[in-house]
Every structure is written in structure tokens, then in C-alpha cells.
C-alpha atoms as a PDB file:
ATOM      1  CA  UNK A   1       3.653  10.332  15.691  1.00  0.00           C
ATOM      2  CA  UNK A   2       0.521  12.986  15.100  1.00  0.00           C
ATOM      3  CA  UNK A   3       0.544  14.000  18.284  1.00  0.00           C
ATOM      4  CA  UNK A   4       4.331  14.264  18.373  1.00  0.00           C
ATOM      5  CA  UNK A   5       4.210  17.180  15.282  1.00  0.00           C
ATOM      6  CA  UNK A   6       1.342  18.462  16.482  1.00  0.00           C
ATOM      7  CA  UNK A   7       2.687  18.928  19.964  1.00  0.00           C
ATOM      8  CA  UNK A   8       5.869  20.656  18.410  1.00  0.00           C
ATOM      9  CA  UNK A   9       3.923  23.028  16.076  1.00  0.00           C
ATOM     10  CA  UNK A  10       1.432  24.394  19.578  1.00  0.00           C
ATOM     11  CA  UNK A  11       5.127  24.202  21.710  1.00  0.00           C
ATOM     12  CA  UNK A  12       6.495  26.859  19.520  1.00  0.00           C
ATOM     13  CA  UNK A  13       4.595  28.888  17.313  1.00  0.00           C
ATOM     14  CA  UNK A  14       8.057  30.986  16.050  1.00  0.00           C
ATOM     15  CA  UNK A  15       9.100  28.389  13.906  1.00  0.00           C
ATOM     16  CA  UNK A  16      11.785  28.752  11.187  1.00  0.00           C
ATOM     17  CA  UNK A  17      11.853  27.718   7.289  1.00  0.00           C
ATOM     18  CA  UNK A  18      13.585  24.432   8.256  1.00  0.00           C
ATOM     19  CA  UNK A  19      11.065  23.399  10.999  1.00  0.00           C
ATOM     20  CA  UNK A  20       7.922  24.369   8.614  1.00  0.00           C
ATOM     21  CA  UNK A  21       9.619  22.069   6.040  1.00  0.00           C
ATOM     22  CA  UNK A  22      10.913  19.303   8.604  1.00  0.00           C
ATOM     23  CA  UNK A  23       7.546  18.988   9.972  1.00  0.00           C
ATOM     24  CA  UNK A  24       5.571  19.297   6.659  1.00  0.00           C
ATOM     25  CA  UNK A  25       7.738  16.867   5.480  1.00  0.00           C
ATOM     26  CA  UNK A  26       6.932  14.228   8.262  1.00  0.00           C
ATOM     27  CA  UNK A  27       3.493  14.947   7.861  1.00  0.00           C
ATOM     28  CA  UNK A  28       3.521  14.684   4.340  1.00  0.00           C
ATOM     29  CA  UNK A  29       4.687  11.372   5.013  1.00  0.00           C
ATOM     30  CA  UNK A  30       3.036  10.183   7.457  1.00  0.00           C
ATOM     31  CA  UNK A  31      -0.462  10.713   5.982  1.00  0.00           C
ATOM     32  CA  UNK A  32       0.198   8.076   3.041  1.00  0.00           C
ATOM     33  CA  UNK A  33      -2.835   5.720   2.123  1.00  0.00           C
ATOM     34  CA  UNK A  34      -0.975   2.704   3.837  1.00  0.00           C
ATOM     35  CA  UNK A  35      -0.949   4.391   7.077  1.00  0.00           C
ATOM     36  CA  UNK A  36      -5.021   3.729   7.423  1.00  0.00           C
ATOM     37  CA  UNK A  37      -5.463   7.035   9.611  1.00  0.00           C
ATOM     38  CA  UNK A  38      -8.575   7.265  11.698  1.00  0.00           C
ATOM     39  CA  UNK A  39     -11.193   9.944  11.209  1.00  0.00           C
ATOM     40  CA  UNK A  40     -10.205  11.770  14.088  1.00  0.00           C
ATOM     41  CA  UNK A  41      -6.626  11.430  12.893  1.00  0.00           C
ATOM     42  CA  UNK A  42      -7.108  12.808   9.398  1.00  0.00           C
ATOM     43  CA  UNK A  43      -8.507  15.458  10.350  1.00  0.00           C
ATOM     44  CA  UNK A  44      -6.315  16.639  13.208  1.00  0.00           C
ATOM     45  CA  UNK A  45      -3.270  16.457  10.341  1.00  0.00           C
ATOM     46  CA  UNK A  46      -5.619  18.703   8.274  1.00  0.00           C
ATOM     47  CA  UNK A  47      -5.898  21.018  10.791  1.00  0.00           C
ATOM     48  CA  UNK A  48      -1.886  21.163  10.946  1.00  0.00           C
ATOM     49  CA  UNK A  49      -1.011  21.322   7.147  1.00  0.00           C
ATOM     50  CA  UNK A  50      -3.358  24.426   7.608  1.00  0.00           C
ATOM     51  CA  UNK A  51      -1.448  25.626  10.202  1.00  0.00           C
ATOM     52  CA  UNK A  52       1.711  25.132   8.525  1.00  0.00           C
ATOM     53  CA  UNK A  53       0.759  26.336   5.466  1.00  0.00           C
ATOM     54  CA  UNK A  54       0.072  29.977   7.285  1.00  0.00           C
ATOM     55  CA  UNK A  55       3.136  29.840   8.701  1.00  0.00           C
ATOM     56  CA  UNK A  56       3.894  31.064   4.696  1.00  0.00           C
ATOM     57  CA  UNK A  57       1.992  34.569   5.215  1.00  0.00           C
ATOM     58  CA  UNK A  58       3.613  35.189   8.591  1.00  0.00           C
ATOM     59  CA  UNK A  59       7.434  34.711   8.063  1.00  0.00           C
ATOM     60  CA  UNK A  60       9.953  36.662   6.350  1.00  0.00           C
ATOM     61  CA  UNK A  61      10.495  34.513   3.151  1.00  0.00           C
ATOM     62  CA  UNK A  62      11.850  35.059  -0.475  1.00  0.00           C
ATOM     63  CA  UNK A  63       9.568  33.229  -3.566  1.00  0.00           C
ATOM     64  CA  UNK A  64      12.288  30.380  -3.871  1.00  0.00           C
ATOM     65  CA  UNK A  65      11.750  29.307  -0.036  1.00  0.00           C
ATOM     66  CA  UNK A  66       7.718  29.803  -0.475  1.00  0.00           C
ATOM     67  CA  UNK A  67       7.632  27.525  -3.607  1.00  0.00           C
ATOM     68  CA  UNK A  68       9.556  24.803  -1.889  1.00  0.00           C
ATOM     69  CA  UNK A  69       8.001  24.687   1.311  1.00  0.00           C
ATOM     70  CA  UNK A  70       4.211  24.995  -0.569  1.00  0.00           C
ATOM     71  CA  UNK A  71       5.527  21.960  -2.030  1.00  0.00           C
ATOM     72  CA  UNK A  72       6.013  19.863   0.169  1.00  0.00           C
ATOM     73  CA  UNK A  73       2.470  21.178   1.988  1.00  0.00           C
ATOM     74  CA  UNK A  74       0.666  20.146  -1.182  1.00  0.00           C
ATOM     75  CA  UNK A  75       2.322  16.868  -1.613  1.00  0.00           C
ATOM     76  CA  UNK A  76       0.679  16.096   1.673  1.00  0.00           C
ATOM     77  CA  UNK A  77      -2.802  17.532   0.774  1.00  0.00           C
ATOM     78  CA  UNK A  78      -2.722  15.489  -2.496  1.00  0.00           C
ATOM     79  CA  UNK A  79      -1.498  12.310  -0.214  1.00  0.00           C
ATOM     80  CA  UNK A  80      -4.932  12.936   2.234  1.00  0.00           C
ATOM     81  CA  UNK A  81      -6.779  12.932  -0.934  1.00  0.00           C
ATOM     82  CA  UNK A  82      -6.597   8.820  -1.022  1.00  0.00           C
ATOM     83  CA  UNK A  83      -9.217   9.184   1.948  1.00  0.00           C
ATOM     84  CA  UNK A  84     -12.913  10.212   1.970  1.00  0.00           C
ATOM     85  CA  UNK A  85     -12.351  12.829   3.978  1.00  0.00           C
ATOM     86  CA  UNK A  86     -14.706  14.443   6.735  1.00  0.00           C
ATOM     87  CA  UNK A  87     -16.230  18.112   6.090  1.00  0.00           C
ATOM     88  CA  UNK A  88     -13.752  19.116   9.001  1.00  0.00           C
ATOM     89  CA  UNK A  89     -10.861  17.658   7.477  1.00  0.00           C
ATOM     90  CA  UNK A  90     -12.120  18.957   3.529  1.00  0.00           C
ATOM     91  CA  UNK A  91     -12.472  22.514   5.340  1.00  0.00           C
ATOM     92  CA  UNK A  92      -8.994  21.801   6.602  1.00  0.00           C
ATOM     93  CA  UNK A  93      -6.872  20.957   3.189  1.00  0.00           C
ATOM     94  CA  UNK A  94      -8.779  23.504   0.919  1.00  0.00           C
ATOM     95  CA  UNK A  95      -7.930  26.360   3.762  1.00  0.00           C
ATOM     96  CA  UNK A  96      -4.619  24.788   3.364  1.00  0.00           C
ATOM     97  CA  UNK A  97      -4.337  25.091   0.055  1.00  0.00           C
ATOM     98  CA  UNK A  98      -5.950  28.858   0.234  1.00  0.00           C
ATOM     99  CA  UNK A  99      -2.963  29.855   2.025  1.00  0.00           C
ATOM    100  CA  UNK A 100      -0.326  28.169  -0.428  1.00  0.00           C
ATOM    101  CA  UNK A 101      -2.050  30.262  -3.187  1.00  0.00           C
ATOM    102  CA  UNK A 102      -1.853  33.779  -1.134  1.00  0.00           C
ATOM    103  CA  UNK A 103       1.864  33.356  -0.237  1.00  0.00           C
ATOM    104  CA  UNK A 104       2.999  32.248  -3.654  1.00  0.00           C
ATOM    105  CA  UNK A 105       0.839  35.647  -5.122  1.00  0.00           C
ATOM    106  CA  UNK A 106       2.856  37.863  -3.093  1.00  0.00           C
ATOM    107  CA  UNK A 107       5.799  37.359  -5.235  1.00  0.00           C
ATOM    108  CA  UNK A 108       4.022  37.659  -8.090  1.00  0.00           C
ATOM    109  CA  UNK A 109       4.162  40.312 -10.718  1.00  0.00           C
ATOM    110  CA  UNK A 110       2.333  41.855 -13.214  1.00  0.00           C
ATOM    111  CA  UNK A 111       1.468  39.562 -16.472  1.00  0.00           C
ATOM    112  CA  UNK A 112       4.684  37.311 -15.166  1.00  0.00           C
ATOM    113  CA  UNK A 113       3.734  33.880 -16.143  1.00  0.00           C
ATOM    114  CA  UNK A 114       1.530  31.717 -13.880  1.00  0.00           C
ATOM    115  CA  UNK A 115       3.177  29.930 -10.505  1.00  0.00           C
ATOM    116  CA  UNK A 116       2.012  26.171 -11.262  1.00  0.00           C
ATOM    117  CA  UNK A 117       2.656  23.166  -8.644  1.00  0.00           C
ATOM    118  CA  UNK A 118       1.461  19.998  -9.756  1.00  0.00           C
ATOM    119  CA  UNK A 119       0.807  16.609  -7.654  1.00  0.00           C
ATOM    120  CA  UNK A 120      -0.757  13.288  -7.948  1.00  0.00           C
ATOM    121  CA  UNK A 121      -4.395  14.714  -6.536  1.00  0.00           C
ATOM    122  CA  UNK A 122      -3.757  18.584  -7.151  1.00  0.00           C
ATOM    123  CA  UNK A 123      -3.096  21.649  -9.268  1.00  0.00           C
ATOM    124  CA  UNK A 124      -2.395  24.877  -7.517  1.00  0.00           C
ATOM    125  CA  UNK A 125      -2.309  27.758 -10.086  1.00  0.00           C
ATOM    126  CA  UNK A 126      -2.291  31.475  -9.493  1.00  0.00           C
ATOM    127  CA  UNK A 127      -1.276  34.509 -11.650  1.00  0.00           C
ATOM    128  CA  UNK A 128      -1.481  38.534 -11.155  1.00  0.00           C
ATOM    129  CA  UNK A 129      -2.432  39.851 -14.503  1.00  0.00           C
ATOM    130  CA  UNK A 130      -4.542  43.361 -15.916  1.00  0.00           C
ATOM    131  CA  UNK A 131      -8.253  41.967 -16.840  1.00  0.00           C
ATOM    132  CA  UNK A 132      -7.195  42.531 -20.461  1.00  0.00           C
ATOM    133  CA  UNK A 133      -4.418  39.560 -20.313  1.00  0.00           C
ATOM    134  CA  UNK A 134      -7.177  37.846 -18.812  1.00  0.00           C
ATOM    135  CA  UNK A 135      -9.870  38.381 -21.547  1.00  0.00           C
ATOM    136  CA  UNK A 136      -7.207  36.834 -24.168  1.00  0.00           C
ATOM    137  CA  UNK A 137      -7.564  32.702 -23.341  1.00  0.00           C
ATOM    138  CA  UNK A 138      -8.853  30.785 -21.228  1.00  0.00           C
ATOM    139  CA  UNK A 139      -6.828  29.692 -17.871  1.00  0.00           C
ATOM    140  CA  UNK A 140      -5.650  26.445 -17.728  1.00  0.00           C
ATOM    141  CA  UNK A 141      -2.093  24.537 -16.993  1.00  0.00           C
ATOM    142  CA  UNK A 142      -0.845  23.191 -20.119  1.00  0.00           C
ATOM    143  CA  UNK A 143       0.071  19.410 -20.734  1.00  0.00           C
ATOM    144  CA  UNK A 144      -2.638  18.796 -17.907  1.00  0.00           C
ATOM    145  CA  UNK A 145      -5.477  16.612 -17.951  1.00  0.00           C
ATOM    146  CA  UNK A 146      -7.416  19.606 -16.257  1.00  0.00           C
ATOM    147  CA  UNK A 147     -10.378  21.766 -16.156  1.00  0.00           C
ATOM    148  CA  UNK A 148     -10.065  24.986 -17.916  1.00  0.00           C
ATOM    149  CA  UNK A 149     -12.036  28.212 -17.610  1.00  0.00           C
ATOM    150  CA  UNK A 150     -12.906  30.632 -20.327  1.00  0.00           C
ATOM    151  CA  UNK A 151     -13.951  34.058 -18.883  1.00  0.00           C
ATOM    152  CA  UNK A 152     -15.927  36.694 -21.100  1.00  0.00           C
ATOM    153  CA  UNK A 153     -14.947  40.556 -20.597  1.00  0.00           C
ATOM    154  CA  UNK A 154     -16.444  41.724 -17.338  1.00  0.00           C
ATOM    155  CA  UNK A 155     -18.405  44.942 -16.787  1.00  0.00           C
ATOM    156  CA  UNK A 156     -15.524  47.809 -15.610  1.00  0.00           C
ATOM    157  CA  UNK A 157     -17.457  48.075 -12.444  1.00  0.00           C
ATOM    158  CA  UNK A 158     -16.525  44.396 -11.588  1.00  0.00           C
ATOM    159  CA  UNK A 159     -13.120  44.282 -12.518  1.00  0.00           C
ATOM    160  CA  UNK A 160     -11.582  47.953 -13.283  1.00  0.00           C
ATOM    161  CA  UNK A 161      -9.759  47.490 -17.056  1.00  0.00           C
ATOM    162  CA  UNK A 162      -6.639  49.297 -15.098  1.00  0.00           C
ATOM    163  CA  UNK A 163      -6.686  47.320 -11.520  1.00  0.00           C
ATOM    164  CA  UNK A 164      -4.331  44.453 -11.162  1.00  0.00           C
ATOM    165  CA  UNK A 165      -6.781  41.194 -10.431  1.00  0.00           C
ATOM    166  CA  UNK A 166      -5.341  37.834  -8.872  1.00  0.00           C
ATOM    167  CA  UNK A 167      -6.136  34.488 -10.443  1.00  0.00           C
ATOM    168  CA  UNK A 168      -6.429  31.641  -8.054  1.00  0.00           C
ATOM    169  CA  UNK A 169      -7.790  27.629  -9.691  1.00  0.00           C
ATOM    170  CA  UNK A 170      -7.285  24.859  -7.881  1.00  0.00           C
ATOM    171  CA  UNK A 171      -7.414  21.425 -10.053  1.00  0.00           C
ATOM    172  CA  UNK A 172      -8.776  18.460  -8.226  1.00  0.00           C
ATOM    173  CA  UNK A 173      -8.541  14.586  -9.666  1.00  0.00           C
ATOM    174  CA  UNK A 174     -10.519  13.352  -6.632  1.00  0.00           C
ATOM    175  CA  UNK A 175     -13.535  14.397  -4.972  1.00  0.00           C
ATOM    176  CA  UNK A 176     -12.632  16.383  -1.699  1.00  0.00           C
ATOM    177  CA  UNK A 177     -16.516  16.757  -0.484  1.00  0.00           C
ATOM    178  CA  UNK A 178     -16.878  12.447  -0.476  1.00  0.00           C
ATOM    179  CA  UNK A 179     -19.050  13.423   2.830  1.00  0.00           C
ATOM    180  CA  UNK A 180     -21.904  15.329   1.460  1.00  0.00           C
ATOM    181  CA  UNK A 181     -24.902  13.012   0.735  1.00  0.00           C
ATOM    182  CA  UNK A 182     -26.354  13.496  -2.436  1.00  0.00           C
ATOM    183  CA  UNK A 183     -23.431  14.632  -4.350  1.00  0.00           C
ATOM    184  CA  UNK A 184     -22.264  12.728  -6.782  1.00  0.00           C
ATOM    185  CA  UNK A 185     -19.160  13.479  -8.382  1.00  0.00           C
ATOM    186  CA  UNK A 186     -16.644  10.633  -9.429  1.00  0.00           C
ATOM    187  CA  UNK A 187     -13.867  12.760 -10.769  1.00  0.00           C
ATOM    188  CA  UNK A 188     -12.354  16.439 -11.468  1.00  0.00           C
ATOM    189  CA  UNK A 189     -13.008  18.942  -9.489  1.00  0.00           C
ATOM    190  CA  UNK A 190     -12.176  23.002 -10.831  1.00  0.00           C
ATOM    191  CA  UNK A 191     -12.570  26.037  -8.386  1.00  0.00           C
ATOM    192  CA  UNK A 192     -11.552  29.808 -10.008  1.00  0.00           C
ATOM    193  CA  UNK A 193     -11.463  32.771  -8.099  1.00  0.00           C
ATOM    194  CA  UNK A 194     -10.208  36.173  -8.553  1.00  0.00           C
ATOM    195  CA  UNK A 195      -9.217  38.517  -5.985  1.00  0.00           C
ATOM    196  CA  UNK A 196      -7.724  41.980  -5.561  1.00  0.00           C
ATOM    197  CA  UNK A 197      -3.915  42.292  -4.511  1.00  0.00           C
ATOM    198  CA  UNK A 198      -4.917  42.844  -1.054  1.00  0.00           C
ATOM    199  CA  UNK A 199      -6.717  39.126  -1.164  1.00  0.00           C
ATOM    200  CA  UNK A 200     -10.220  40.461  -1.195  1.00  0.00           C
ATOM    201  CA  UNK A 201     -12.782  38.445  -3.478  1.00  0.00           C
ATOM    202  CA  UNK A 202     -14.306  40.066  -6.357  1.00  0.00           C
ATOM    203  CA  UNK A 203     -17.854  38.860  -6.800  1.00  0.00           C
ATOM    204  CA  UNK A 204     -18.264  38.038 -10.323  1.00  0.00           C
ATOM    205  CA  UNK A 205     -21.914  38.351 -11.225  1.00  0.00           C
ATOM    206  CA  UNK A 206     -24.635  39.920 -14.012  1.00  0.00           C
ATOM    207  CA  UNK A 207     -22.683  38.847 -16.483  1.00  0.00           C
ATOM    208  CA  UNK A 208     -23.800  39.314 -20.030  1.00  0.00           C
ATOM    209  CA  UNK A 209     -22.153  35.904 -21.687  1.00  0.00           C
ATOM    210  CA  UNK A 210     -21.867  32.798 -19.889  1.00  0.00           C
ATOM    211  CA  UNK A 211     -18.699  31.938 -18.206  1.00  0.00           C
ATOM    212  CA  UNK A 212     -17.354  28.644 -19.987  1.00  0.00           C
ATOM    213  CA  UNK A 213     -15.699  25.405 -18.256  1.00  0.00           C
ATOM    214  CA  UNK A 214     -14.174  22.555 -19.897  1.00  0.00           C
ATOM    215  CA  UNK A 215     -13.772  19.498 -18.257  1.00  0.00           C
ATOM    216  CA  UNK A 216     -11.487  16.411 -19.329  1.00  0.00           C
ATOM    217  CA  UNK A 217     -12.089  13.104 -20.767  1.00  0.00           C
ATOM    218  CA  UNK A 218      -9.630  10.216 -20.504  1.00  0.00           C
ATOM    219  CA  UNK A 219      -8.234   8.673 -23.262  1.00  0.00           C
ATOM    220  CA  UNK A 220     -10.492   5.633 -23.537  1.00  0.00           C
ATOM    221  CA  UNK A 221     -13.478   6.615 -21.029  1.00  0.00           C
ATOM    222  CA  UNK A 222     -16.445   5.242 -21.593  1.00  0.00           C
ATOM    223  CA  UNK A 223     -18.556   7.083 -24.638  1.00  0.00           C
ATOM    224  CA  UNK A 224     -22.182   7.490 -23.778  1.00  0.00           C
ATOM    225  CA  UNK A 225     -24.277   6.367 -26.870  1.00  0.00           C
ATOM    226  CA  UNK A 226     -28.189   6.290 -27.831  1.00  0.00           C
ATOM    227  CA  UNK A 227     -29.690   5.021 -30.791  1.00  0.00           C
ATOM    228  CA  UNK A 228     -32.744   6.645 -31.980  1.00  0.00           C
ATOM    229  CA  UNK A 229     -35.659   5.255 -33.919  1.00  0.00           C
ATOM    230  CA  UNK A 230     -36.390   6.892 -36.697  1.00  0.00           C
ATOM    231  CA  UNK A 231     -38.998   4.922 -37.478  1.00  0.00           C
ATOM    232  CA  UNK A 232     -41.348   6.798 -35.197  1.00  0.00           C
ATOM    233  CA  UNK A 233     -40.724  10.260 -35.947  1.00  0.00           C
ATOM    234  CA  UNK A 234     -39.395  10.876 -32.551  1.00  0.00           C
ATOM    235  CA  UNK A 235     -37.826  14.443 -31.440  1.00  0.00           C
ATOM    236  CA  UNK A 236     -34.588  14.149 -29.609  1.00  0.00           C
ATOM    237  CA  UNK A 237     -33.347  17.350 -28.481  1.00  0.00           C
ATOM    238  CA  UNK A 238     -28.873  17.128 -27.781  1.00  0.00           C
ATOM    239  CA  UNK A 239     -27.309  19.341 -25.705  1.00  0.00           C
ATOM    240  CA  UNK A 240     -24.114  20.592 -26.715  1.00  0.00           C
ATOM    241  CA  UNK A 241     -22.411  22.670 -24.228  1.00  0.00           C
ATOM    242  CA  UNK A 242     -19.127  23.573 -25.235  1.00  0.00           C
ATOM    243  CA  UNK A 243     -17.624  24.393 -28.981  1.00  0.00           C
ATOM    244  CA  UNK A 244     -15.143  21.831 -27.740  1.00  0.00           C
ATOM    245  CA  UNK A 245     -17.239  19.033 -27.098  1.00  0.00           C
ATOM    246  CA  UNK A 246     -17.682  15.914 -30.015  1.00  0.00           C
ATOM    247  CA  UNK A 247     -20.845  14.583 -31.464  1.00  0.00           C
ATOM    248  CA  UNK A 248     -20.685  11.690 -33.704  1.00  0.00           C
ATOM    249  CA  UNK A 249     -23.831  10.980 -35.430  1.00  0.00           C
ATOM    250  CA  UNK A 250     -23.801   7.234 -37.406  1.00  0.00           C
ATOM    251  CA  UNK A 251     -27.060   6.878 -39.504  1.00  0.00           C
ATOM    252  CA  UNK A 252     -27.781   3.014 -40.490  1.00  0.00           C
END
């Protein structure tokens, strides 16, 4: 069945709304956890959800039919997320998922409210705004169990106060880079960038304050605790990195 979509997408590449959806549809399908895809397999369909998903930038489309169709695309993503996925087929989804966020920002406007599409394994968020809108809270999708990023005022000759600046986060429940050795992240991953309205990225760098990230905790995750001697006049030294986070100190 792979080969069949993938087949139709290289037959044809002047495809119409209906086909992009039809076939991003099957694939979303088709890539569930119970179909046990192969390496080779996952990331071949990786490769065509990226393809699809830049069909988005190339045809003539109004925001309803980009929102629906990036729907459907990221339902799919989300569904490859179940797998530990190759560094082809990673490369694949988040270049995928790139696209989604540069077709649904060209029918953005100015300080509109934030385009938000939320599955099982992802978060897309984007939002066009002046770098003082941006300076007021941090960005984050609300009634989400998500990372959130608090920027500090950037120097004018990073981000001009009067230049329109692109918000792109991505919010991640899985880990999409399961194939590098070494790393070892078990849950949430948060990626923020901000680009011009011509897609370029702005470097953000130099910065005077630290740029602050706050990442969830489940309802009834495990709490890390260590009891300290006192006995022995010990020094502990706790690291608290966020205003947000909790310490609870119980003397005996």
C-alpha cells in the first residue's frame, strides 16, 4: 500500500486539494502503531508526508483548506511518533512539520491570535506578531500539558521593535531523536523559532537575560526527594531554575 501512494504522489506531481488530502489521509492511516512498519518503510512514508506537506507552499489555497489538510498531515506525524524512528525518518516528520508551520503563517496577520493544531504526539503553534506583543507573556498553548517559553526584550538589532517577526514552537510528548546514542530524554520535547515574514531565521544570541523554559509535570509523577543530615553540618547547594518551580522543605 506504501508503494501504491508513493507511486501516485512521483506519477503526478500537479496534484489537487482533494488528492493531497486523499492521500494524506491513507497515509495517515496506514502508519498506525498496529501496522508494525519496517525501518525502511517508516521512513519512506516520512519522506512522503514531507512531500505532501509542501504541496501546501506550492498550490493556490485559502487558510480554511491549509488548516484542514495540515491536519490531517500532522495526525499522521503524531501517529509515526509510536515508533523509534530513524534520523532519516526524524529529518523527515520535523521537515514535515516545518512546512505545515510556513503555509499556515502565510495567512496570518498581524497580532491575530495564534494558529494552534493539537494531536496525540504534537503541538504545532505559530503566530505573526510586533516584538512588543511578544515581550508581554510567555508563548505557550493554553489548557496544554506543554512547554512554554518566556523570551526577555531583544537588542533592536536582533529583532527591529517595528519589523513583523514569526513565531514557530513545536510541542513534542515523545522523543523524535530515539536514535541518537547518548541522549536521554523520556518525555517533552519544545523547539521555538522566530523568523522574518519571508521565512528567514533570526539568530537569537548575546542576550542580556536568560531566555526561560518551563517544562510540565504530570499530575502524580514521581517527586524526587533527599533527606539531609543535619547532624553533620553538611552544605547542600539546590538549584532552583524557574520562579515556577516547587520546593518543599520538611524539617524532622
Amino acid at each position: 500500500m506504501l508503494d501504491i501512494l508513493i507511486a501516485i504522489v512521483n506519477e503526478n506531481l500537479n496534484k489537487t486539494l482533494q488528492d493531497v488530502q486523499v492521500l494524506a489521509t491513507a497515509l495517515a492511516s496506514l502508519v498506525k502503531k498496529g501496522t508494525e512498519l519496517n525501518t525502511s518503510a517508516q521512513e519512506r512514508a516520512a519522506s512522503l508526508f514531507a512531500t505532501l506537506s509542501s504541496f501546501l507552499l506550492r498550490m493556490d489555497l485559502n487558510a480554511t483548506e491549509v488548516f484542514a489538510t495540515a491536519n490531517i498531515i500532522v495526525e499522521g506525524i503524531s501517529n509515526m511518533l509510536d515508533y523509534c524512528p530513524s534520523k532519516i525518518t526524524s529529518d523527515g516528520l520535523l521537515g514535515a512539520l516545518y512546512n505545515i508551520q510556513s503555509a499556515m503563517l502565510v495567512f496570518m496577520e498581524l497580532n491575530e491570535d495564534s494558529s494552534i493544531i493539537r494531536k496525540t504526539h504534537v503541538k504545532v503553534f505559530v503566530r505573526r506578531v510586533l516584538p512588543a506583543v511578544l515581550y508581554t507573556g510567555s508563548v505557550n498553548i493554553t489548557n496544554c500539558t506543554c512547554i512554554t517559553f518566556s523570551l526577555p526584550q531583544l537588542p533592536t538589532t536582533i529583532l527591529p521593535s517595528d519589523k513583523p517577526v514569526d513565531v514557530r514552537m513545536l510541542n513534542l510528548d515523545v522523543n523524535p531523536f530515539c536514535w541518537k546514542v547518548g541522549w536521554d530524554i523520556s518525555r517533552f520535547i519544545g523547539y521555538l523559532s522566530l523568523t522574518t515574514k519571508e521565512g528567514s531565521v533570526i539568530p537569537v544570541e548575546n542576550l542580556s537575560k536568560d531566555i526561560q523554559i518551563v517544562f510540565p509535570r504530570f499530575a502524580g509523577e514521581q517527586v524526587n526527594t533527599t533527606i539531609l543530615d543535619l547532624g553533620n553540618f553538611s552544605t547542600t547547594v539546590i538549584d532552583i531554575p524557574s520562579a515556577n518551580s516547587t520546593l518543599v522543605l520538611k524539617v524532622q
